[in-house]
Protein backbone atom coordinates (compact mmCIF):
# COMPACT_ATOMS: atom_id res chain seq x y z
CA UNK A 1 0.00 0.00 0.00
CA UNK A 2 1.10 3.42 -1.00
CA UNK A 3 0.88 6.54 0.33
CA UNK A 4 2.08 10.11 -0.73
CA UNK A 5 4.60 12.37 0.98
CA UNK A 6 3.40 14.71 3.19
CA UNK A 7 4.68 18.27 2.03
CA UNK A 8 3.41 20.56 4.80
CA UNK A 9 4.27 24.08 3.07
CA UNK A 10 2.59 23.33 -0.10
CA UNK A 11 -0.56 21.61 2.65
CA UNK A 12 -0.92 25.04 4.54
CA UNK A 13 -1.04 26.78 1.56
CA UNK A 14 -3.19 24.62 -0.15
CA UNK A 15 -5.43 24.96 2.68
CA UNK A 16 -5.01 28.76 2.38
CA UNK A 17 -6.30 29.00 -1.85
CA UNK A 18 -9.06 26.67 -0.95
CA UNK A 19 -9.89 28.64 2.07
CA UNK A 20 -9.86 31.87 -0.41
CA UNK A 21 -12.06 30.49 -2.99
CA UNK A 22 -14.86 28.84 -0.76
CA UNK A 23 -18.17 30.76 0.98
CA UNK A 24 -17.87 28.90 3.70
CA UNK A 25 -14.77 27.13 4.88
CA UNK A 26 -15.44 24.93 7.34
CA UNK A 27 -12.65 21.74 8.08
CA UNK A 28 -14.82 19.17 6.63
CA UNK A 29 -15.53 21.03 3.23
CA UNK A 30 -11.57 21.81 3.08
CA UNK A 31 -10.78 18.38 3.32
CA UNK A 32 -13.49 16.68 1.20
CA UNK A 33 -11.84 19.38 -1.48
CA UNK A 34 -8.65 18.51 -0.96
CA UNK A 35 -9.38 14.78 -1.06
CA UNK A 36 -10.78 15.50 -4.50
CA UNK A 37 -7.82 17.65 -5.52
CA UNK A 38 -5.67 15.14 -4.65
CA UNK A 39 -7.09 12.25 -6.32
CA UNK A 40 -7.63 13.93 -9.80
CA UNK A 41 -3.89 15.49 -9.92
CA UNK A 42 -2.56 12.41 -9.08
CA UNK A 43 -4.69 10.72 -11.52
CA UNK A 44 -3.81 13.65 -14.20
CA UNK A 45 -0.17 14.20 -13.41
CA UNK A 46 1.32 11.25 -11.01
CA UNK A 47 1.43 12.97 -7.95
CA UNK A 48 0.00 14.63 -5.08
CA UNK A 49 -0.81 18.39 -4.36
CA UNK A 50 -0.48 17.94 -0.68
CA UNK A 51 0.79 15.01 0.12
CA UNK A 52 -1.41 13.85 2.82
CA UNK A 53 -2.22 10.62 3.48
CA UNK A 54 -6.15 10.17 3.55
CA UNK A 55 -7.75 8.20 6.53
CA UNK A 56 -11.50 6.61 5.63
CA UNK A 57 -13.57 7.93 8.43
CA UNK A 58 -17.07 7.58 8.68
CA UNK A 59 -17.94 10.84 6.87
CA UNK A 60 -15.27 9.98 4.29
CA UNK A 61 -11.80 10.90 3.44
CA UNK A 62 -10.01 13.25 6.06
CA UNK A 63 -6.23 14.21 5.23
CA UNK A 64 -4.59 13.11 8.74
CA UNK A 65 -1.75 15.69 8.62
CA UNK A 66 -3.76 18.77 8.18
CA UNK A 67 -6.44 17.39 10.20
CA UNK A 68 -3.95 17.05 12.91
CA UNK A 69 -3.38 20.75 12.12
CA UNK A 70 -6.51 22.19 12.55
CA UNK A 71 -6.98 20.41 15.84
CA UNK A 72 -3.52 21.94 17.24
CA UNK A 73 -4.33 25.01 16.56
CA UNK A 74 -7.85 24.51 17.92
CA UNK A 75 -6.29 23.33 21.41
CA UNK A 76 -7.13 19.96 21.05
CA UNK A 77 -4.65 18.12 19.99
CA UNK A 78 -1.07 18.17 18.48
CA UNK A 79 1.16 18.62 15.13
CA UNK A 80 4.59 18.84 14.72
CA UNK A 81 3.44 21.79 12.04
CA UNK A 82 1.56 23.67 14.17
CA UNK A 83 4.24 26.42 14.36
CA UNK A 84 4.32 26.70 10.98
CA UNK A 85 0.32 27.14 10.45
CA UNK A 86 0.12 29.44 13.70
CA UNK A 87 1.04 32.54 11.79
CA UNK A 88 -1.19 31.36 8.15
CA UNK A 89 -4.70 29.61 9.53
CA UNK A 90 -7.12 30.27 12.91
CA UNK A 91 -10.08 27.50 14.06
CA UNK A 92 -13.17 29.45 14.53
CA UNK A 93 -16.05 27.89 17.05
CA UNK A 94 -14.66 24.60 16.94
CA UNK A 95 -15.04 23.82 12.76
CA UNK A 96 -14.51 27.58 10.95
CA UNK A 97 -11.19 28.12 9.22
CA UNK A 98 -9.91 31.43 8.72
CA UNK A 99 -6.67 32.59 6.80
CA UNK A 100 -4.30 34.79 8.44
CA UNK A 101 -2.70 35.41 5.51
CA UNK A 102 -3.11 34.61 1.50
CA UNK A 103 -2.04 31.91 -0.24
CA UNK A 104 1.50 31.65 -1.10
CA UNK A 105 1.49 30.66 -4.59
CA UNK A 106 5.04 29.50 -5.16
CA UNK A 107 4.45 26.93 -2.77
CA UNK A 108 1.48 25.79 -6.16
CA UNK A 109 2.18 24.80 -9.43
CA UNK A 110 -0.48 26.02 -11.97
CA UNK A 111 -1.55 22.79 -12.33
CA UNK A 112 -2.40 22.69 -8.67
CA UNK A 113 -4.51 25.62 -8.71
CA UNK A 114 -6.23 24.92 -11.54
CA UNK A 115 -7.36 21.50 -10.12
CA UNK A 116 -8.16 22.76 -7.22
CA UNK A 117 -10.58 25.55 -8.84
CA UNK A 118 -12.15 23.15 -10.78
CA UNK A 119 -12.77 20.67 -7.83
CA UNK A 120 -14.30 23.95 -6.27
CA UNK A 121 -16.27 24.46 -9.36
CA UNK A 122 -17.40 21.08 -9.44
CA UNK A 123 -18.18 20.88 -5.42
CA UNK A 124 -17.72 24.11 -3.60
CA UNK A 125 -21.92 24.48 -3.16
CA UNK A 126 -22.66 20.97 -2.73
CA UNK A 127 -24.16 20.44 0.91
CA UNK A 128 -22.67 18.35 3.19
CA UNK A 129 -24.62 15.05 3.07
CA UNK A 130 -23.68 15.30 -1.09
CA UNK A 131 -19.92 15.56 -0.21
CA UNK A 132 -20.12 12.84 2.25
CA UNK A 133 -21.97 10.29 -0.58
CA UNK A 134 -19.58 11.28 -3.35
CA UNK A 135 -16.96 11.10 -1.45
CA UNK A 136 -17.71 7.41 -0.25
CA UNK A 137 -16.78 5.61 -3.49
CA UNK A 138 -14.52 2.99 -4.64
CA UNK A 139 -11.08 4.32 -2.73
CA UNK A 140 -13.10 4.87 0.58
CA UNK A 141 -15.41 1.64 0.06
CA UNK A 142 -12.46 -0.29 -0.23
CA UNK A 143 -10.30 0.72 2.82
CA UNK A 144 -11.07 -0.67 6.07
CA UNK A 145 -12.86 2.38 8.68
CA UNK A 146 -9.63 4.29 9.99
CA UNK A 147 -7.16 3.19 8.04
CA UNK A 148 -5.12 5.43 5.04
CA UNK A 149 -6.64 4.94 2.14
CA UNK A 150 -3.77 3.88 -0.50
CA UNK A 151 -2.87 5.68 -3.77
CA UNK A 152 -3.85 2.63 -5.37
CA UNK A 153 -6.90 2.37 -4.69
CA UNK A 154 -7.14 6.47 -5.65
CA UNK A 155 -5.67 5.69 -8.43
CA UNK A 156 -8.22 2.68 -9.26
CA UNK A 157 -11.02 4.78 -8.86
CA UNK A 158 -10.38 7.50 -11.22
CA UNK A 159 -10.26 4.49 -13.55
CA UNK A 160 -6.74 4.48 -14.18
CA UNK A 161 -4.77 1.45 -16.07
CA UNK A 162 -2.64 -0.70 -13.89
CA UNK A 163 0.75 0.12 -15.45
CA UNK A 164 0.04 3.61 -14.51
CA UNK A 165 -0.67 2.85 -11.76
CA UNK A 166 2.29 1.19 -10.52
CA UNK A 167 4.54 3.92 -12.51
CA UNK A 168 2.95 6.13 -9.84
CA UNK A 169 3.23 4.35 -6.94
CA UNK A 170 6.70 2.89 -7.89
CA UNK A 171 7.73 6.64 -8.33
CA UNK A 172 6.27 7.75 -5.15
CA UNK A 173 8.90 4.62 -3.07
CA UNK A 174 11.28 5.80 -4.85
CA UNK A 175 11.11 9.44 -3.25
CA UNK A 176 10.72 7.92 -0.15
CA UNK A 177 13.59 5.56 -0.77
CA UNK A 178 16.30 8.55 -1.47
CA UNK A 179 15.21 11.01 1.57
């Protein structure tokens, strides 16, 4: 089972353009739009935008890295990037996030960005209970409750070819191989 590498600057600043773009940015609609992000450039172009690893909760996908953010700098519980989001991101009543700063784009390709918009497009006015069913598909159905879903099984359900997918996920060991 594969899973990306965690890249907390471009995360936090990922966090930040979504953040920016939505009407209402609340944890669980930042994550179910990052979980969609994710999967589609990785599909598209072999990798990742943030990195995270995504755990299959009950309400779907949640990136555990920046989840583990936003309850650090909530108070309730801990990430060893919560100095680094201190300065960009504040946890409104509980569930609200607010940016402290913009976006820092160099930290985002173009591709990123534009993936990201579109997701938003696609998903940014959908109401909860809609996120949570289209976000419980093949990648989450197959993953046992609380476990990281794998970059396979991502990769499987954007209906990608096997030897793609194991280019990917070969590529992504490597990395982790030479750091």
């Amino acid at each position: 089972m594969t899973t990306p590498i965690f890249n907390p600057l471009k995360a936090i600043n990922s966090v930040l353009y979504v953040v920016s773009k939505l009407k209402k940015s609340d944890m669980h609609k930042i994550s179910k739009i990052l979980y969609f992000a994710d999967m589609v450039h990785l599909s598209k172009f072999g990798r990742s935008i943030t990195g995270d690893t995504y755990i299959a909760m009950d309400y779907g996908p949640v990136p555990s890295a920046i989840y583990d953010i936003f309850k650090s700098l909530r108070g309730d519980g801990s990430s060893p990037y919560k100095e680094m989001a201190t300065s960009a991101i504040r946890i409104k009543n509980r569930f609200i996030v607010n940016a402290l700063q913009e976006a820092d784009l160099k930290y985002l390709s173009k591709t990123d960005t534009l993936v990201i918009d579109d997701i938003i497009l696609a998903f940014g006015d959908h109401s909860w209970a809609d996120i949570v069913e289209i976000s419980h598909q093949y990648a989450w159905s197959n993953t046992p409750l609380n476990a990281p879903i794998s970059v396979e099984n991502m990769l499987t359900e954007s209906h990608q070819e096997q030897e793609y997918i194991s280019y990917v996920t070969q590529f992504i060991n490597n990395q982790k191989l030479a750091m």
